[in-house]
C-alpha atoms as a PDB file:
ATOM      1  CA  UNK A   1     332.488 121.806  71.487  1.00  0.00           C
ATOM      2  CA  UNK A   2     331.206 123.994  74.497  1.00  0.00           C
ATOM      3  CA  UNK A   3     330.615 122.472  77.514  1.00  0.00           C
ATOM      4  CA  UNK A   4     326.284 121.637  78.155  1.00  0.00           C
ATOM      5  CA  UNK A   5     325.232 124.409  80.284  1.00  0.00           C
ATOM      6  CA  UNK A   6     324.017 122.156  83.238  1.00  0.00           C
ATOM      7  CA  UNK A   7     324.298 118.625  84.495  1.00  0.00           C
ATOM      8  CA  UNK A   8     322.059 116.284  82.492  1.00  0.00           C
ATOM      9  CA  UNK A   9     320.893 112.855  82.772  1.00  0.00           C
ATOM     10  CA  UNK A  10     321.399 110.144  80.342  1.00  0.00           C
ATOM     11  CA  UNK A  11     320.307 106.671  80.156  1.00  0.00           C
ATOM     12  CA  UNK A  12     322.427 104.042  79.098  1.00  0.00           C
ATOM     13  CA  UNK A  13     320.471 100.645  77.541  1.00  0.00           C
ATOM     14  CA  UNK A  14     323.463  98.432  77.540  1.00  0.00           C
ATOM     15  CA  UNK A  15     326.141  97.977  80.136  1.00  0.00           C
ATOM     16  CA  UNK A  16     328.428  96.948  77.467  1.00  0.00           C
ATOM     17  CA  UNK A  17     328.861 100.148  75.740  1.00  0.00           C
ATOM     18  CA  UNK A  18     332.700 101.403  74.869  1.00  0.00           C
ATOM     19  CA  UNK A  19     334.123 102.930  78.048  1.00  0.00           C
ATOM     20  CA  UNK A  20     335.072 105.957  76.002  1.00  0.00           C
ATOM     21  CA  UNK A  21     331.796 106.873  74.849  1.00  0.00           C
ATOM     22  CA  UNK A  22     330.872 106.717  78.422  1.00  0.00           C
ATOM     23  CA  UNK A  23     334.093 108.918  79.167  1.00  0.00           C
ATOM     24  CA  UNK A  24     332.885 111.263  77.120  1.00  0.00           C
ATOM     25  CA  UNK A  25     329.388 111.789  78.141  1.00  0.00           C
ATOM     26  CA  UNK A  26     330.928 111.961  81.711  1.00  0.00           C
ATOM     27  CA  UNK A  27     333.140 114.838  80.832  1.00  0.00           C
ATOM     28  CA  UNK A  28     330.735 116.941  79.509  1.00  0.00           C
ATOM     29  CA  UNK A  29     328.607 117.103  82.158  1.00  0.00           C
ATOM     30  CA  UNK A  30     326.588 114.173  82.144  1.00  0.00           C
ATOM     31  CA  UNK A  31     325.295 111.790  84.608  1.00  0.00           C
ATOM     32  CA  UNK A  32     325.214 108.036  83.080  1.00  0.00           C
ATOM     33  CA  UNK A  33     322.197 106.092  84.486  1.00  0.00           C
ATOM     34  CA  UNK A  34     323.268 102.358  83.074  1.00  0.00           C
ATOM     35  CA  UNK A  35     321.363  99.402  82.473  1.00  0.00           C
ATOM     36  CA  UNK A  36     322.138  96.390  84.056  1.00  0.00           C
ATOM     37  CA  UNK A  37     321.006  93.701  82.434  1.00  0.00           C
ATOM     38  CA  UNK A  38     321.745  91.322  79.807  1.00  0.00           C
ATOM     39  CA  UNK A  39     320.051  91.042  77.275  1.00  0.00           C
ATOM     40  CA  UNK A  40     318.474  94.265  78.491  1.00  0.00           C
ATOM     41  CA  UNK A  41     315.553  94.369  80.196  1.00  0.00           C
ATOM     42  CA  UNK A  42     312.667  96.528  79.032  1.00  0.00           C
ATOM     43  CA  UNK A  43     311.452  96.380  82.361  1.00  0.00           C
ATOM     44  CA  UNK A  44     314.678  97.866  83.589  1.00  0.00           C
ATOM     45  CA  UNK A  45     314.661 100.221  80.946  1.00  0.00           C
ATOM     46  CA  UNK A  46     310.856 101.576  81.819  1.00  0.00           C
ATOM     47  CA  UNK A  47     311.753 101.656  85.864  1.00  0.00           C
ATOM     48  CA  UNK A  48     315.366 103.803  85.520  1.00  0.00           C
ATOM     49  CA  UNK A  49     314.407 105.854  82.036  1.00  0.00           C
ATOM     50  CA  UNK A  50     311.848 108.501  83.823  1.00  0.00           C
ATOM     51  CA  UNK A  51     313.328 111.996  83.856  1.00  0.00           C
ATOM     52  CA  UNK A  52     315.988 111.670  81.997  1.00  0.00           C
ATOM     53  CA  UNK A  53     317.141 114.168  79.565  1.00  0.00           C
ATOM     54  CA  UNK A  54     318.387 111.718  76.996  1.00  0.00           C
ATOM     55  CA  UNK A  55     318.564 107.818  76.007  1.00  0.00           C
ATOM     56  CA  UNK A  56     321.440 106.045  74.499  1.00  0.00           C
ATOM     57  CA  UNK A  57     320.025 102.864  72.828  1.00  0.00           C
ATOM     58  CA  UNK A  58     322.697 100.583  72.415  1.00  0.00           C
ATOM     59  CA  UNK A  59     320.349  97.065  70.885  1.00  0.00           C
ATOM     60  CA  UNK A  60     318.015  96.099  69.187  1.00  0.00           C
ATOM     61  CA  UNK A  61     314.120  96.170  71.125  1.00  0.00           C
ATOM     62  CA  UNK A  62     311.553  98.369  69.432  1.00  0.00           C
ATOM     63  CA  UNK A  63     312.361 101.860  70.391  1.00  0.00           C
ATOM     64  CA  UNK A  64     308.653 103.350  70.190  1.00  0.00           C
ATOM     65  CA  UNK A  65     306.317 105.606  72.187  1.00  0.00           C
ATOM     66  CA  UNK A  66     306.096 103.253  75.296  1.00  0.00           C
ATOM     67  CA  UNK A  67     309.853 104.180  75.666  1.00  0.00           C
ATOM     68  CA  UNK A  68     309.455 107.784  74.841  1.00  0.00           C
ATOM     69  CA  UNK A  69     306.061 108.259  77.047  1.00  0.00           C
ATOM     70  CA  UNK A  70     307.899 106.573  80.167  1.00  0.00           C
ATOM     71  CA  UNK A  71     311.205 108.979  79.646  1.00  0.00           C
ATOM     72  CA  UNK A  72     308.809 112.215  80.195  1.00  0.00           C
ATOM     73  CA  UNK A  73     307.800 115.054  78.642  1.00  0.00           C
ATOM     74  CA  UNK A  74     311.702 116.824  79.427  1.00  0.00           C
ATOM     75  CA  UNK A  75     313.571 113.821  77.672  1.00  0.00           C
ATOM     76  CA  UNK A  76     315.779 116.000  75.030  1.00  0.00           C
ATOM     77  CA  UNK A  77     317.105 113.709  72.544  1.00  0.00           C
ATOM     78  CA  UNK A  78     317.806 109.763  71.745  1.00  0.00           C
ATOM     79  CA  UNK A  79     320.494 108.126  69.739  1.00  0.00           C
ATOM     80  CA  UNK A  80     320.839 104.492  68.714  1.00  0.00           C
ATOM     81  CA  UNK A  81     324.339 102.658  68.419  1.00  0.00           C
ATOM     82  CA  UNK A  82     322.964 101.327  65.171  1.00  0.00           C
ATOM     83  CA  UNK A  83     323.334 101.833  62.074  1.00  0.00           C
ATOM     84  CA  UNK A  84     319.934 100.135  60.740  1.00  0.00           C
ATOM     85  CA  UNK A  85     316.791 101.819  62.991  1.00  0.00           C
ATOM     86  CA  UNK A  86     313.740  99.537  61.263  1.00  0.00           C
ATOM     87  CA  UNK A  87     313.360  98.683  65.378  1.00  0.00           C
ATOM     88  CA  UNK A  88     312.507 102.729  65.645  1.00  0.00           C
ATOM     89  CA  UNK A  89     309.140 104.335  65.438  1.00  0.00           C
ATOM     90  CA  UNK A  90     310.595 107.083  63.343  1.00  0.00           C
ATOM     91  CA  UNK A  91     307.554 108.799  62.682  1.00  0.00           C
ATOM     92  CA  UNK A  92     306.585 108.837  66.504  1.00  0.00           C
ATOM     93  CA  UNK A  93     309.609 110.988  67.184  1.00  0.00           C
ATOM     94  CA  UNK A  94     308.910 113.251  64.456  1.00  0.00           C
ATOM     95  CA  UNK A  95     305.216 113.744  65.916  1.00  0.00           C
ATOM     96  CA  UNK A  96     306.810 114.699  69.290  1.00  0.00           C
ATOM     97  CA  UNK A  97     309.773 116.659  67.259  1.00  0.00           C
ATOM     98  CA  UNK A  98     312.217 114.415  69.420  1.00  0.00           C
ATOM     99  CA  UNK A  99     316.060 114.424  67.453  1.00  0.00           C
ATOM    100  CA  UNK A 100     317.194 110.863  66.851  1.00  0.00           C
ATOM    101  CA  UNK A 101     320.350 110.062  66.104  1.00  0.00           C
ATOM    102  CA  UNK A 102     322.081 107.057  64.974  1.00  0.00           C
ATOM    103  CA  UNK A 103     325.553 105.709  63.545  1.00  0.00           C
ATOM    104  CA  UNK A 104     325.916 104.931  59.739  1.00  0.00           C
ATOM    105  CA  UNK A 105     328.780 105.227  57.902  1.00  0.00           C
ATOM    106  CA  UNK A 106     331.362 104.320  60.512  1.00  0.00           C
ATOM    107  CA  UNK A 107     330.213 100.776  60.138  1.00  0.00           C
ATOM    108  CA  UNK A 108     331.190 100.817  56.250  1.00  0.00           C
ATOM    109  CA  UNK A 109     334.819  99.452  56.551  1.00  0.00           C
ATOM    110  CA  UNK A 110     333.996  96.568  58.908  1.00  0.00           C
ATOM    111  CA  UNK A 111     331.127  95.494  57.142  1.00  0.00           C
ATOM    112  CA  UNK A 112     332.464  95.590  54.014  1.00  0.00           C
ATOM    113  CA  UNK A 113     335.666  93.466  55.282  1.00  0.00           C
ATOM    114  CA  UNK A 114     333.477  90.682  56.547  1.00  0.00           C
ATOM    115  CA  UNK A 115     331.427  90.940  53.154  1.00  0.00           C
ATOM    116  CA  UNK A 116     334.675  90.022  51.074  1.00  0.00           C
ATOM    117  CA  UNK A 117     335.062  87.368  53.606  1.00  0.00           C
ATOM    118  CA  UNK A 118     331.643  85.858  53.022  1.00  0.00           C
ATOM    119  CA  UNK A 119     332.317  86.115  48.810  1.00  0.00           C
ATOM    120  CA  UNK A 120     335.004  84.050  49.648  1.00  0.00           C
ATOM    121  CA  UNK A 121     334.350  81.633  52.267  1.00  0.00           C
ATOM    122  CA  UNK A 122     330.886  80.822  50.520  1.00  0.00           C
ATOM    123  CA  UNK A 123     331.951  80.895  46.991  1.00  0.00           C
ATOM    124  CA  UNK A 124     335.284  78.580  47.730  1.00  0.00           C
ATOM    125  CA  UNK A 125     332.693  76.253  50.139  1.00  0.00           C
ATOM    126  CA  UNK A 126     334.954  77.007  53.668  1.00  0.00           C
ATOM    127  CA  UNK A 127     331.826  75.236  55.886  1.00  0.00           C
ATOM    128  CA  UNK A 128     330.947  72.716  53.428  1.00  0.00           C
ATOM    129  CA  UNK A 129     334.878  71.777  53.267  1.00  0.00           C
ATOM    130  CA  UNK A 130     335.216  71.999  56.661  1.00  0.00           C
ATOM    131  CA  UNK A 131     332.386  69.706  57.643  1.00  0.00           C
ATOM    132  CA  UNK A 132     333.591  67.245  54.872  1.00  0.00           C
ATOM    133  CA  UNK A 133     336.921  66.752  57.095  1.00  0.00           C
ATOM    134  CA  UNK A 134     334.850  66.415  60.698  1.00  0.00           C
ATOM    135  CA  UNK A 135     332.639  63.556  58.871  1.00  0.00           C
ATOM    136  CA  UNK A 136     336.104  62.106  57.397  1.00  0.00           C
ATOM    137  CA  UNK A 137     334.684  62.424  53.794  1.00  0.00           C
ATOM    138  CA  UNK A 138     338.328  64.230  52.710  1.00  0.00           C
ATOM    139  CA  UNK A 139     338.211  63.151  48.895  1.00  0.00           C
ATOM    140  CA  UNK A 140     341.849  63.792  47.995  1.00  0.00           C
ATOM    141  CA  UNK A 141     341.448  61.979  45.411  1.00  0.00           C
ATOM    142  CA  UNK A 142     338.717  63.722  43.177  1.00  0.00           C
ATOM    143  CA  UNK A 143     339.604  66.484  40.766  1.00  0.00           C
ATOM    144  CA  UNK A 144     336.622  68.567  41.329  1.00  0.00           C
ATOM    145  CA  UNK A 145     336.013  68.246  44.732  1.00  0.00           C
ATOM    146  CA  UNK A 146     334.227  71.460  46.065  1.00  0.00           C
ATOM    147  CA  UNK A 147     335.364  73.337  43.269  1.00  0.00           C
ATOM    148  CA  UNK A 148     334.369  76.822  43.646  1.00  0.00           C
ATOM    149  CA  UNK A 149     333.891  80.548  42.440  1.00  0.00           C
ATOM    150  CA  UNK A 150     336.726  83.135  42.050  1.00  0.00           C
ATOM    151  CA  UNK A 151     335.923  86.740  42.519  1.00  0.00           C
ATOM    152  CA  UNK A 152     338.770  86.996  39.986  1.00  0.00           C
ATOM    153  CA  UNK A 153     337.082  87.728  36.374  1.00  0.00           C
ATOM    154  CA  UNK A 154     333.486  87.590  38.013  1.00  0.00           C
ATOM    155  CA  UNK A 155     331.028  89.912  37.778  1.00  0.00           C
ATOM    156  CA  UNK A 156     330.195  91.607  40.881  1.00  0.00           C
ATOM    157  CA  UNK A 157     326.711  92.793  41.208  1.00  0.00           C
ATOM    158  CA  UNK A 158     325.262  95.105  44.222  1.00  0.00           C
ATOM    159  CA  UNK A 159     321.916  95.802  45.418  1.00  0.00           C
ATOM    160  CA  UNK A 160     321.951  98.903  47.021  1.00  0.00           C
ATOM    161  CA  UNK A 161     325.166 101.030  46.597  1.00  0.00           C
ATOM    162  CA  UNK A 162     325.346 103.450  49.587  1.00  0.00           C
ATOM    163  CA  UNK A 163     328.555 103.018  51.886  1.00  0.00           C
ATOM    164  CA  UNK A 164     329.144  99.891  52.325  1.00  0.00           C
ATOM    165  CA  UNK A 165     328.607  98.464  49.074  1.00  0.00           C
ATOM    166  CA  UNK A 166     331.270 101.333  47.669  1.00  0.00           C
ATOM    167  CA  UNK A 167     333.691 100.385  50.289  1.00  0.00           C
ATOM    168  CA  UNK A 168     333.689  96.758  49.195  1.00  0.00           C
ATOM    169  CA  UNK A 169     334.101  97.847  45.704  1.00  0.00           C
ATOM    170  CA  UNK A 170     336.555 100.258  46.354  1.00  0.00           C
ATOM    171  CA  UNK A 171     338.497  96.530  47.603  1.00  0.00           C
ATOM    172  CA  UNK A 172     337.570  95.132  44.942  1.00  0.00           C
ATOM    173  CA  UNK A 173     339.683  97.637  42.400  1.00  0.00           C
ATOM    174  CA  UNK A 174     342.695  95.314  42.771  1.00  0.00           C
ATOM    175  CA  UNK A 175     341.147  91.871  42.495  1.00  0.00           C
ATOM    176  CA  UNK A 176     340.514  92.339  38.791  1.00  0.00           C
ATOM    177  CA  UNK A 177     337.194  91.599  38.823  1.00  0.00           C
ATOM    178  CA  UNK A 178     335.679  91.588  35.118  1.00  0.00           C
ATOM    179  CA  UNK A 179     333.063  94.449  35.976  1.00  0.00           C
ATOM    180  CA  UNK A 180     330.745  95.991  39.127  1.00  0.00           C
ATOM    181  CA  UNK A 181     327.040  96.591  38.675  1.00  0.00           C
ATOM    182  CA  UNK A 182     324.974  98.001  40.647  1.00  0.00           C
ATOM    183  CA  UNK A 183     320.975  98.431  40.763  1.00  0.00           C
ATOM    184  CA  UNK A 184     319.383 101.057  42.785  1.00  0.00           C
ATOM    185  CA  UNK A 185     316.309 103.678  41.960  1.00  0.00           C
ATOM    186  CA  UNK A 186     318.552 106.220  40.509  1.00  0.00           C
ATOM    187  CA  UNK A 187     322.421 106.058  39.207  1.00  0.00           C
ATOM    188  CA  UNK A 188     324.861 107.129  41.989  1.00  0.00           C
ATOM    189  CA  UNK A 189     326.586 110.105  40.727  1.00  0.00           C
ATOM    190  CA  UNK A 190     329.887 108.831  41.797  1.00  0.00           C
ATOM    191  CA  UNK A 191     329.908 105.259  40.266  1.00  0.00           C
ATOM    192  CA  UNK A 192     332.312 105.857  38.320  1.00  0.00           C
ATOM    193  CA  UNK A 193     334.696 106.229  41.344  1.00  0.00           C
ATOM    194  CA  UNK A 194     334.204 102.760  41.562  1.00  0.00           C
ATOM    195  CA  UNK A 195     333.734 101.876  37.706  1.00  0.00           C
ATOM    196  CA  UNK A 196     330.511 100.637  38.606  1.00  0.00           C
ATOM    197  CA  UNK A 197     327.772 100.213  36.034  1.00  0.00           C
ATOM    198  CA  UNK A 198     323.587 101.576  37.219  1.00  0.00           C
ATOM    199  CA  UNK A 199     321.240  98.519  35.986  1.00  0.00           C
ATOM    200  CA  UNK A 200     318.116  96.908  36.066  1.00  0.00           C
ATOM    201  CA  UNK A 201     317.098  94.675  39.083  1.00  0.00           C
ATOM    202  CA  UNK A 202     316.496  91.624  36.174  1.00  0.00           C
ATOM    203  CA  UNK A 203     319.712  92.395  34.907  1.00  0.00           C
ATOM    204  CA  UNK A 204     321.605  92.456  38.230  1.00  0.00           C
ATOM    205  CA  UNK A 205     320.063  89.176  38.884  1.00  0.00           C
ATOM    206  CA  UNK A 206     320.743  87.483  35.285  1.00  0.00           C
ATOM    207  CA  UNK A 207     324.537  88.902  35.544  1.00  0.00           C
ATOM    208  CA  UNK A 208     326.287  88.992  38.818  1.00  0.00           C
ATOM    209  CA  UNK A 209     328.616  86.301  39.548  1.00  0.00           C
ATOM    210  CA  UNK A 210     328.827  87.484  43.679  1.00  0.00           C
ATOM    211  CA  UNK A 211     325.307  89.201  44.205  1.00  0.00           C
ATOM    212  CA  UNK A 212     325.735  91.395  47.767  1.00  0.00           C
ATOM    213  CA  UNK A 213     322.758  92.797  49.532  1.00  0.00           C
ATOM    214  CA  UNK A 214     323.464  96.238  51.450  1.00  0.00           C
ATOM    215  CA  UNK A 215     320.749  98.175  51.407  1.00  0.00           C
ATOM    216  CA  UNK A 216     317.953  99.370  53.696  1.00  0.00           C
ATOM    217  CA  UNK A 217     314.902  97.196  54.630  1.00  0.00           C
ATOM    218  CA  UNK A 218     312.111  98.855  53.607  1.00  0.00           C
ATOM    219  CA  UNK A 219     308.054  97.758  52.590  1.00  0.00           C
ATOM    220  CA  UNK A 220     309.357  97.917  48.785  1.00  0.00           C
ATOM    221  CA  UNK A 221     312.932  96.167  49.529  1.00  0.00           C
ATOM    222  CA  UNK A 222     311.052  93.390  52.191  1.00  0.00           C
ATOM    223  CA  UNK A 223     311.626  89.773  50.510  1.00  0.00           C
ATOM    224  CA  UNK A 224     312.916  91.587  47.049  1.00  0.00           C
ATOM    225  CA  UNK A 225     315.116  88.275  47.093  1.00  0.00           C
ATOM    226  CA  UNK A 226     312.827  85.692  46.694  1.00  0.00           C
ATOM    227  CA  UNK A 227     312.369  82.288  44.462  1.00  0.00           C
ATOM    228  CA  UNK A 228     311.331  84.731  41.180  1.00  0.00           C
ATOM    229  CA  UNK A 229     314.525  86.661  42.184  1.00  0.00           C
ATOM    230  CA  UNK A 230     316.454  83.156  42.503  1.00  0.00           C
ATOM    231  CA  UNK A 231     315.227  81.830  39.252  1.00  0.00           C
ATOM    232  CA  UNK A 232     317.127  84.759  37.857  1.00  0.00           C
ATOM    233  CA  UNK A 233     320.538  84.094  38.998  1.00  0.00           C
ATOM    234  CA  UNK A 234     323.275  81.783  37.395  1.00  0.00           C
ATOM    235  CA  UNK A 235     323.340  78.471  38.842  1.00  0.00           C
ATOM    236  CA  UNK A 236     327.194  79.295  39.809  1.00  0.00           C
ATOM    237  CA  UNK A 237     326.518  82.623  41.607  1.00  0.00           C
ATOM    238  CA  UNK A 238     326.918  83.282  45.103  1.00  0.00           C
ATOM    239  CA  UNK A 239     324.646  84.958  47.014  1.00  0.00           C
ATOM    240  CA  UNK A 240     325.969  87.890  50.116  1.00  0.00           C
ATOM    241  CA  UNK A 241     323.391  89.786  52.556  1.00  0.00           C
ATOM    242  CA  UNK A 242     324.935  91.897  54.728  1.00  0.00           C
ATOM    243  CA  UNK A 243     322.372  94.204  54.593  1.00  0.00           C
ATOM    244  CA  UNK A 244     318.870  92.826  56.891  1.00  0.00           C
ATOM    245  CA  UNK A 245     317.813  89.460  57.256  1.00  0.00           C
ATOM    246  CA  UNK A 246     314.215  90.315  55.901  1.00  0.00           C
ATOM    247  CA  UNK A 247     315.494  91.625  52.556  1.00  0.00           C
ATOM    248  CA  UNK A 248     315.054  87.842  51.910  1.00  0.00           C
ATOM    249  CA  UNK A 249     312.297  85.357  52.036  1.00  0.00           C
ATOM    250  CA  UNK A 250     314.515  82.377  53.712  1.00  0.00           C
ATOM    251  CA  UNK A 251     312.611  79.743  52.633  1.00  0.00           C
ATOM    252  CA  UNK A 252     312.922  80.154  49.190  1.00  0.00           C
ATOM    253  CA  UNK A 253     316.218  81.083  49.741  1.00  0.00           C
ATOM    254  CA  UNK A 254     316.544  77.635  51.395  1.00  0.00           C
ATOM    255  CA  UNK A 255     315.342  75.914  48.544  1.00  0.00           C
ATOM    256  CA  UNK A 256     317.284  77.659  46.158  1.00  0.00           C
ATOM    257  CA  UNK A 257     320.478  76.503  47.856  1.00  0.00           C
ATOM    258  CA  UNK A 258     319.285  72.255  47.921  1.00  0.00           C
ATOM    259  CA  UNK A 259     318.255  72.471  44.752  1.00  0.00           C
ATOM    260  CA  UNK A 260     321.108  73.910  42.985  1.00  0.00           C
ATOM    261  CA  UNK A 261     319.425  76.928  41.576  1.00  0.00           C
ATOM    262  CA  UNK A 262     321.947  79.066  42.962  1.00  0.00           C
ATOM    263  CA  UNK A 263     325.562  77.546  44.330  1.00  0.00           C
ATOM    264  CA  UNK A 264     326.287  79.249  47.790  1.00  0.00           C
ATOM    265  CA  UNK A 265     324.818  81.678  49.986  1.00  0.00           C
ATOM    266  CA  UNK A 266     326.861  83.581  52.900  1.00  0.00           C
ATOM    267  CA  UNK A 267     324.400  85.696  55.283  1.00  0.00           C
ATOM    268  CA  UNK A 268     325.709  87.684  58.364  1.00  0.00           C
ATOM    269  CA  UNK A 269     321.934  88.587  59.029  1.00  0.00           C
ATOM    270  CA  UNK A 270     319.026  86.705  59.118  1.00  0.00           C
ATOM    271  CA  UNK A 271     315.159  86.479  60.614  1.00  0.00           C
ATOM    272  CA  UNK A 272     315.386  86.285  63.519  1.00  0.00           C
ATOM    273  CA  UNK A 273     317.865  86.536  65.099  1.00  0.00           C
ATOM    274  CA  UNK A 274     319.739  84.474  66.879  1.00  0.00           C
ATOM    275  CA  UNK A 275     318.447  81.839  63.879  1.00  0.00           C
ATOM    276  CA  UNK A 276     316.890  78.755  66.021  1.00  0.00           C
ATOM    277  CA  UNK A 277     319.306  76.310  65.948  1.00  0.00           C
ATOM    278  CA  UNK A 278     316.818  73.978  64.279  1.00  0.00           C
ATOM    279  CA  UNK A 279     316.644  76.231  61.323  1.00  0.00           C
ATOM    280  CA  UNK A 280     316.483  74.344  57.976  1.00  0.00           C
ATOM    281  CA  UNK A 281     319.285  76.760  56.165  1.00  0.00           C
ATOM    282  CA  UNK A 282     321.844  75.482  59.051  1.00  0.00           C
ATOM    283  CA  UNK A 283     321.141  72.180  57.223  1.00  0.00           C
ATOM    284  CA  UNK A 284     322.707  73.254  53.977  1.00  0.00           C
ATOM    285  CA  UNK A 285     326.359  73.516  53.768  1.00  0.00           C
ATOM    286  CA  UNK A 286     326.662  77.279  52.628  1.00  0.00           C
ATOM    287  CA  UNK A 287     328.014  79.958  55.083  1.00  0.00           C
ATOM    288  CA  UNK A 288     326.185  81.972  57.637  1.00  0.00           C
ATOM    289  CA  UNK A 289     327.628  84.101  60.306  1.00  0.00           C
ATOM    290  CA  UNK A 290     325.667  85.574  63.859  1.00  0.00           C
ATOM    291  CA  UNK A 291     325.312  88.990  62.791  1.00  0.00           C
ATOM    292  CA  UNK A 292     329.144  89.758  63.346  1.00  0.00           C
ATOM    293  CA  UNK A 293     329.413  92.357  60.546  1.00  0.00           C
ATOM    294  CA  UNK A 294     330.106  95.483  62.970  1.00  0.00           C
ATOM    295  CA  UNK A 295     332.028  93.459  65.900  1.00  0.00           C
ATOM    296  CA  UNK A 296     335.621  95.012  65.796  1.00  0.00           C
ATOM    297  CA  UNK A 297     337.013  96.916  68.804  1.00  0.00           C
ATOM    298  CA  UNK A 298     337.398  99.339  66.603  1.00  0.00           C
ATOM    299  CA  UNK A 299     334.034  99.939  64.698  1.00  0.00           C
ATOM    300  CA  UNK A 300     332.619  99.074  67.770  1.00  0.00           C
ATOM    301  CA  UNK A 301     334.141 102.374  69.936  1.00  0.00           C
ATOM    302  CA  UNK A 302     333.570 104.759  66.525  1.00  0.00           C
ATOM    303  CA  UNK A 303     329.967 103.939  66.976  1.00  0.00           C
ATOM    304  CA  UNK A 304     329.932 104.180  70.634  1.00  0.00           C
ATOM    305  CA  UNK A 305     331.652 108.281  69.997  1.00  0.00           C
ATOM    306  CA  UNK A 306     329.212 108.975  67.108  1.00  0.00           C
ATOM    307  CA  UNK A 307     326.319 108.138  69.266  1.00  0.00           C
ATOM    308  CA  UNK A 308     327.712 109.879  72.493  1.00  0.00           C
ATOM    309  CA  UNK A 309     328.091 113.067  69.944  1.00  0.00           C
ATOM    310  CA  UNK A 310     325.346 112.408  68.613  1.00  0.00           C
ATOM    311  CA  UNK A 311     323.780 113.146  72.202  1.00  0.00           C
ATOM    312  CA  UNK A 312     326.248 116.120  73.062  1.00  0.00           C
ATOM    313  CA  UNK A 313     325.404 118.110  70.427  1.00  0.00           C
ATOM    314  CA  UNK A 314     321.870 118.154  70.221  1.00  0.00           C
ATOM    315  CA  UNK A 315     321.907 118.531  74.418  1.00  0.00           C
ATOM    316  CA  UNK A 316     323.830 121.802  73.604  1.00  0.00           C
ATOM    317  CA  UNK A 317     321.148 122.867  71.121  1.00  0.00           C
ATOM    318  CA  UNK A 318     323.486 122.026  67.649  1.00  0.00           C
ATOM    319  CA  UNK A 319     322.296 119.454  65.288  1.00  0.00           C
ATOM    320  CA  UNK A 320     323.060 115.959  65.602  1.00  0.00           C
ATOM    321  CA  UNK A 321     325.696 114.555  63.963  1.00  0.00           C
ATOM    322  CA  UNK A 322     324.101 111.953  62.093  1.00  0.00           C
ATOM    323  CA  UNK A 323     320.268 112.834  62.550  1.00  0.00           C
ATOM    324  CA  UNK A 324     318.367 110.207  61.638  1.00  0.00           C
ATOM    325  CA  UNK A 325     315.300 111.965  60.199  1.00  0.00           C
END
């Protein structure tokens, strides 16, 4: 890429942020104006964000006009370190004609590592068994103590199959798994990549063995998973959502999981977040996880580069990288 014609001033949200996206910003030109605080401070944000010519959001507070109107009429460009933006006013940025970036598909691989994890931890009870040993309640003696669910010979069922769900099933081509489905609003061209089958929600629900959640939150996918949805599923199925935490109304959820309509649940995102520590799903001994589906080194600096690109190209005038509208 060309060097940016003149020094330019970018705000950084997050003092946390990968040293090598900052590197990089640095090196073309760029001075870094950094955020202190932790958990960020919107007041620290509004005070240091005026004049700059672009903003690096690197969490989770609602990115909207109060931001934008506060950077100044010169500000040039914002991307988030996210791959989800349901915090963004999208449709504010397209009114000022603002580019917004952001950073999917690098988080496909970690994600859909920790998702296989959850499909097993939840489905062979690793919580529930663990617990059972801290309360000394070890039955060695039982035959079908915490028996649990194989992803060998199960049906695997997706909802939503964008990246991440078609990098766990590309893991899942060894595990001989008895067959994918899938259900989104159209049939992905390439399922059969993955020899993945398009179906009905109903029939995704009545099916799937593992049921994993990876797709966008949206007014029509908000609580799709709810007790109706529940009632569908086999009583032995495990539940994933690695997607958003409102995809699912948690209380049903909750009460699916006591009363045995489903078996196990393992959730890497919830509402809120953090979950209050006095919330009635960390009652039930299923598997849930603070929202650690993107927290490699690795992932972590990809999505620290895409953003800082993200940035650098549109500051030179060239389309984002991964624009987000």
């Amino acid at each position: 890429m060309s060097r940016a014609t003149r020094a330019f001033k970018v705000l950084i949200s997050h003092p946390n942020v990968p040293a090598p996206a900052l590197e990089l910003l640095r090196s073309r030109g760029a001075e870094t104006i950094i955020c202190q605080s932790v958990p960020p401070s919107r007041d620290e944000i509004l005070q240091k964000v005026p004049g700059v010519d672009a903003i690096y959001w690197a969490h989770y507070q609602p990115l909207n006009a109060g931001i934008l109107d506060a950077a100044g009429s010169q500000l040039r460009c914002v991307s988030t370190m996210s791959s989800g933006i349901d915090f963004v006013d999208i449709p504010e940025f397209q009114k000022r004609g603002i580019p917004l970036g952001h950073t999917p598909g690098v988080v496909k691989n970690a994600v859909a590592d920790l998702a296989i994890g959850l499909m097993i931890a939840a489905g062979r009870h690793f919580h529930a068994g663990r617990t059972e040993i801290e309360r000394s309640q070890w039955k060695i003696e039982q035959i079908n103590w915490m028996m649990g669910q194989e992803i060998r010979d199960s049906v695997i069922g997706f909802f939503g199959f964008g990246g991440i769900s078609q990098a766990i099933a590309k893991r899942l081509q060894c595990w001989d798994v008895a067959k994918i489905i899938y259900h989104t609003r159209t049939r992905k061209e390439n399922d059969g990549d993955f020899k993945a089958e398009h179906v009905s929600f109903e029939q995704l629900l009545q099916e799937s063995d593992f049921l994993v959640v990876a797709a966008p939150l949206t007014n029509e996918t908000r609580e799709k998973f709810n007790g109706k949805a529940f009632n569908l599923m086999k009583r032995s199925s495990v539940f994933v959502n690695v997607a958003r935490g409102g995809l699912v109304n948690q209380t049903d959820l909750h009460d699916a999981l006591t009363n045995g309509t489903i078996s196990a649940a393992g959730l890497d995102v919830t509402t809120p977040e953090p979950l209050p520590a006095n919330s009635p799903l960390l009652n039930v001994p299923n598997f849930i996880l603070p929202h650690m589906g993107t927290q490699t080194m690795k992932t972590t600096i990809e999505m620290g580069l895409l953003a800082a690109n993200n940035i650098l190209n549109a500051i030179e005038g060239k389309p984002m990288i991964r624009p987000a509208y």
